[in-house]
Protein backbone atom coordinates (compact mmCIF):
# COMPACT_ATOMS: atom_id res chain seq x y z
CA UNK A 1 20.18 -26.25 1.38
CA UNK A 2 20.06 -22.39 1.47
CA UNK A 3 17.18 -21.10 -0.93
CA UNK A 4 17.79 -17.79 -3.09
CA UNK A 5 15.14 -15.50 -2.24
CA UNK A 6 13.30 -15.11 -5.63
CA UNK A 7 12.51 -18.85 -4.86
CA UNK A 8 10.99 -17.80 -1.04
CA UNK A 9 8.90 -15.16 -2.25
CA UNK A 10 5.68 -17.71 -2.29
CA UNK A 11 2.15 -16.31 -3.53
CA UNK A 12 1.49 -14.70 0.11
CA UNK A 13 4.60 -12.71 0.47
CA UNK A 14 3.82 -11.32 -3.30
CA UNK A 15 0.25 -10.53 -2.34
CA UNK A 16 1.53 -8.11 0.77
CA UNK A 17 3.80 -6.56 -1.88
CA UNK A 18 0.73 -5.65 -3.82
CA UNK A 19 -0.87 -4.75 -0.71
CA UNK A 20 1.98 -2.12 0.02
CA UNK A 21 1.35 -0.61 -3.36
CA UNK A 22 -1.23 1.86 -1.60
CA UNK A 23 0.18 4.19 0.90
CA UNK A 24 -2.75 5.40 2.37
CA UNK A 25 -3.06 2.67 5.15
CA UNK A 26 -0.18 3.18 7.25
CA UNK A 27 -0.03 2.29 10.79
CA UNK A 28 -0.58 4.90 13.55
CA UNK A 29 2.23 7.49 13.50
CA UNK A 30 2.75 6.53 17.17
CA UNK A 31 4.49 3.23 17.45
CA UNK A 32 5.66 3.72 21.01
CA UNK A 33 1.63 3.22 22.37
CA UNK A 34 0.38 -0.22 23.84
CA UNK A 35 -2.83 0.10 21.91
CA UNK A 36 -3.19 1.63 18.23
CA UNK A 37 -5.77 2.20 15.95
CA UNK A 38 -9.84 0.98 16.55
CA UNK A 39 -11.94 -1.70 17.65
CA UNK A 40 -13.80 -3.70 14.66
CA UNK A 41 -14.28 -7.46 13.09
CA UNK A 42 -10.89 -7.21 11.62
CA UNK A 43 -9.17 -5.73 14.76
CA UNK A 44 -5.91 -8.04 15.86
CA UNK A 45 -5.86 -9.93 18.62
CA UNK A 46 -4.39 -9.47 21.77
CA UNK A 47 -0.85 -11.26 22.12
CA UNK A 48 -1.87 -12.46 25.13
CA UNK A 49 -4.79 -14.49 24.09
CA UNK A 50 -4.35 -17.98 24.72
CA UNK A 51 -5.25 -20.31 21.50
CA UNK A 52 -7.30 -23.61 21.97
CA UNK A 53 -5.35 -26.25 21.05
CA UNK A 54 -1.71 -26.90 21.38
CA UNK A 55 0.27 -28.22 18.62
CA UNK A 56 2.01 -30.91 18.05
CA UNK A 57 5.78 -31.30 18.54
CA UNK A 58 7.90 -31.59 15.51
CA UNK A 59 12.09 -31.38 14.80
CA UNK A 60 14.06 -28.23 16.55
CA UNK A 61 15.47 -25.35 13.96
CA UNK A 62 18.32 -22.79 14.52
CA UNK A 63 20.82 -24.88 15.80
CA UNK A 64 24.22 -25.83 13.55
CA UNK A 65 23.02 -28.60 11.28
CA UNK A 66 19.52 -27.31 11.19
CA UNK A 67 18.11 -26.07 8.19
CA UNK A 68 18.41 -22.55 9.61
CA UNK A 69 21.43 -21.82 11.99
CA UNK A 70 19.81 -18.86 13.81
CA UNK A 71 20.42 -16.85 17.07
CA UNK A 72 17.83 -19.17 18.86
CA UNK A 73 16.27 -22.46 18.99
CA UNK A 74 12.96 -23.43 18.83
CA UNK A 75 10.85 -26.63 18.32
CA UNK A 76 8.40 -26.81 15.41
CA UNK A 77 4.45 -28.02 14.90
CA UNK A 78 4.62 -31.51 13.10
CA UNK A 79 4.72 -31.38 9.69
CA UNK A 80 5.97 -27.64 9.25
CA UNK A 81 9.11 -27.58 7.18
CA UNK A 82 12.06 -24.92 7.39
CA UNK A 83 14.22 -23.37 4.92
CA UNK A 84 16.74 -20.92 4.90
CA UNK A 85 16.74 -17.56 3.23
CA UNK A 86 19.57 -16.24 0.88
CA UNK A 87 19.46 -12.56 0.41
CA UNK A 88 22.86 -11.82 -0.64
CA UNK A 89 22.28 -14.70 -3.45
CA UNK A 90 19.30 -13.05 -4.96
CA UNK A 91 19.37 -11.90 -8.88
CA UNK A 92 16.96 -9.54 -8.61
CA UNK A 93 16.71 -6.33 -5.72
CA UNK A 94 12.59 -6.52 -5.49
CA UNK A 95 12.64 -10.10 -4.04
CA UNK A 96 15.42 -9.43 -2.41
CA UNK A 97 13.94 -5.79 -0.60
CA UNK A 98 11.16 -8.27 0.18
CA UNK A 99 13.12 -10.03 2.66
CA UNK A 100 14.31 -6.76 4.68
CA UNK A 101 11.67 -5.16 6.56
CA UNK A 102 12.70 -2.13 9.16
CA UNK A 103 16.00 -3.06 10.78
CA UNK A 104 15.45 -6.84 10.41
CA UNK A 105 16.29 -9.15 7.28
CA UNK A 106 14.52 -12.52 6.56
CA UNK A 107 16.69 -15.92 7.66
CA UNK A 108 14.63 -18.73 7.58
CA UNK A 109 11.23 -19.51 5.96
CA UNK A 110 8.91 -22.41 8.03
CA UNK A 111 6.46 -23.44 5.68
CA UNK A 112 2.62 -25.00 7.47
CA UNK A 113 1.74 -26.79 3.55
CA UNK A 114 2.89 -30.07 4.43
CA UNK A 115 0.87 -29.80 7.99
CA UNK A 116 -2.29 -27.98 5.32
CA UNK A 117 -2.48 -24.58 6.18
CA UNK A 118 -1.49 -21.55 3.82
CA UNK A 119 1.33 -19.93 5.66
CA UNK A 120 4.09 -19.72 7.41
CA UNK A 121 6.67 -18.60 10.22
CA UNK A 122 9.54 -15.79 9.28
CA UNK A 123 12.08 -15.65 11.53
CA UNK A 124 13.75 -12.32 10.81
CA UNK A 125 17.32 -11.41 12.38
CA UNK A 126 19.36 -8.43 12.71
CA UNK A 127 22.91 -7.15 14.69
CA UNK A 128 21.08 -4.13 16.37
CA UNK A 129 23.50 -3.34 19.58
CA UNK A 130 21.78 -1.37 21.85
CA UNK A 131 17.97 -1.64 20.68
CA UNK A 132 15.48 -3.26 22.46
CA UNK A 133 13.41 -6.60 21.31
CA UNK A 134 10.17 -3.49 21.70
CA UNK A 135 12.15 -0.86 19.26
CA UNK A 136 13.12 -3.86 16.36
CA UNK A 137 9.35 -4.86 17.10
CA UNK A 138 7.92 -1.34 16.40
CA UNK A 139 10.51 -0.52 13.73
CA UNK A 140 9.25 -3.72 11.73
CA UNK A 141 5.92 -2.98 12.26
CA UNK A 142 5.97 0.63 11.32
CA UNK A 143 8.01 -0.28 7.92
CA UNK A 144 4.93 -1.97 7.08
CA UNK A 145 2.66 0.99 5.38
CA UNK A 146 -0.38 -1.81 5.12
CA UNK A 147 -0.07 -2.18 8.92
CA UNK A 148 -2.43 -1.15 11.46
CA UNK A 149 -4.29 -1.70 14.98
CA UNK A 150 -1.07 -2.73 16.72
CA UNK A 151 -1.19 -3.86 20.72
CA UNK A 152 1.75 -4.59 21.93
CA UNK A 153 2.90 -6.15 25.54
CA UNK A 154 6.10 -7.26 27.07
CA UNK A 155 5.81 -11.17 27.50
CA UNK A 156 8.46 -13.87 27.56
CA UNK A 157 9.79 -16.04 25.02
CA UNK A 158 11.22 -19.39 26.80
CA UNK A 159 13.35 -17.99 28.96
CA UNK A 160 13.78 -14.66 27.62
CA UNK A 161 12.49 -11.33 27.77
CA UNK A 162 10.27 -10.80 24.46
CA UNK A 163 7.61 -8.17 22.97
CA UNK A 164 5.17 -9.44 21.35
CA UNK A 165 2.50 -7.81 19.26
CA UNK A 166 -1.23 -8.82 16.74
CA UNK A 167 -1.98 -6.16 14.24
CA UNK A 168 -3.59 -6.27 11.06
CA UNK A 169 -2.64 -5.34 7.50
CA UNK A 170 -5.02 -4.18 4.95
CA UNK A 171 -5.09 -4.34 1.52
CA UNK A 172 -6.29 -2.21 -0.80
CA UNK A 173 -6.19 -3.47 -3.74
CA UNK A 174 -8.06 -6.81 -2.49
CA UNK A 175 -10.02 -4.72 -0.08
CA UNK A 176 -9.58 -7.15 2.75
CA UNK A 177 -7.45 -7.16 5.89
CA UNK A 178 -5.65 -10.31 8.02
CA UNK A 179 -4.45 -10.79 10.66
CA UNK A 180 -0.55 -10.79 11.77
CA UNK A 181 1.81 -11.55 14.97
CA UNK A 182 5.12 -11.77 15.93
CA UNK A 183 7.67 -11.45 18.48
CA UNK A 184 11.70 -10.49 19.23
CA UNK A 185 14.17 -11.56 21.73
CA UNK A 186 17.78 -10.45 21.90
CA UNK A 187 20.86 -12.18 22.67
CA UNK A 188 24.66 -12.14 22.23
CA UNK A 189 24.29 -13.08 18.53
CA UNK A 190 21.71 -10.04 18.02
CA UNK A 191 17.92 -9.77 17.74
CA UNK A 192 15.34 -12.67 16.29
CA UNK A 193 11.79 -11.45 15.51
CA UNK A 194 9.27 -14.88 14.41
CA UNK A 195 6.59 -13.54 12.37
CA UNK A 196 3.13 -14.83 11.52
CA UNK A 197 1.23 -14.31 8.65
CA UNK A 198 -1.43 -15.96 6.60
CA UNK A 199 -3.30 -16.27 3.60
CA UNK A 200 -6.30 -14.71 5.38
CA UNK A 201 -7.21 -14.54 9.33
CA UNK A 202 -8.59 -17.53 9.49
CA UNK A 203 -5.36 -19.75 8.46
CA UNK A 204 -3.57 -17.41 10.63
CA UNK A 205 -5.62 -18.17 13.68
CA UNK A 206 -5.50 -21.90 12.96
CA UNK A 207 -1.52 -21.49 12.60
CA UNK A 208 -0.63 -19.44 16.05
CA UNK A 209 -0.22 -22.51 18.11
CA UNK A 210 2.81 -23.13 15.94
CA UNK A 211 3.68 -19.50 17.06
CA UNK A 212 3.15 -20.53 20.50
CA UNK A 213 5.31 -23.40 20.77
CA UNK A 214 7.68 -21.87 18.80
CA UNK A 215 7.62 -18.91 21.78
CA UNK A 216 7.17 -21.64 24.67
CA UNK A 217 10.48 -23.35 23.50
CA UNK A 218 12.61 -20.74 21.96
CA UNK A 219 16.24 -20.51 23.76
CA UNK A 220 18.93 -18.35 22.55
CA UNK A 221 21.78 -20.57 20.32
């Protein structure tokens, strides 16, 4: 079943739109550089740092049938349970705007509850002929005003060519900052960027090796 978005806005999402209420910590004017922004506590990691533990192997989402037909494939962490996003369904434009960030809108929500983490994977998607998975990658990070200490690197994804990229966003309002990452591919059915998030750094860091199997097994559909 396809969600309506003011239903997939959960209490994370609406704390990053409070977050974005404050304009004055924007990311780096000047996307286009491997490295942005300072060293510190809070800094993101690298995207290639390798995480300790592997996760374990749950169902496959994207493909017809799925919950989420996507332009890729990828296999899960146990437990983690996907849902897909309806933005043209939504009553309301702020939950909707939510789930369009830079050139990208939202397509499937993967929620970590049921495996008891606060968080989950966003697989964003967009028809963007001619762009690069690095330009949809800094366009959705740079649409993110609370963004900030970007490194990005060209990587792989499965089989495909991928960027990749850890920043943080900071918050205001809560005066704290978290970590994010994600990652696009393109193929014939246009560009998929998996995002990240959190409810703080330290569920994020005990959610990336969902990220990385989801990267080790994606395939385009």
């Amino acid at each position: 079943m396809r969600k309506l978005i003011r239903r997939s806005v959960p209490a994370a999402l609406l704390v990053a739109l409070l977050a974005g209420c404050s304009s004055d910590s924007g990311p780096d004017p000047d996307p286009g550089s491997d490295r942005k922004g300072g060293e510190g506590a809070d800094a993101a990691a690298s995207p290639a740092e390798d995480t300790s533990t592997s996760a374990e192997k749950g169902g496959t989402i994207g493909a017809a049938g799925s919950p989420c037909a996507l332009p890729v494939t990828f296999t899960l962490a146990a437990k983690w349970t996907a849902e897909a996003v309806d933005i043209d369904a939504a009553a309301d434009a702020a939950p909707a705007e939510l789930a369009r960030q830079g050139p990208v809108e939202m397509a499937c929500e993967i929620d970590a509850k049921p495996a008891g983490n606060i968080g989950y994977l966003r697989v964003w998607t967009a028809d963007t002929g001619g762009s690069t998975p690095r330009e949809v990658l800094e366009a959705f990070v740079a649409a993110d005003k609370t963004a900030g200490d970007a490194e990005y690197q060209d990587t792989r994804a499965g089989s495909l060519p991928a960027a990749e990229v850890g920043y943080v966003t900071t918050s205001e309002l809560l005066d704290e900052s978290k970590k994010e990452r994600a990652l696009a591919v393109a193929t014939p059915k246009g560009v998929a960027l998996i995002h990240l998030g959190g409810l703080d750094s330290g569920e994020h860091d005990a959610m990336l090796p969902a990220f990385e199997l989801a990267k080790k097994t994606l395939r385009a559909n």
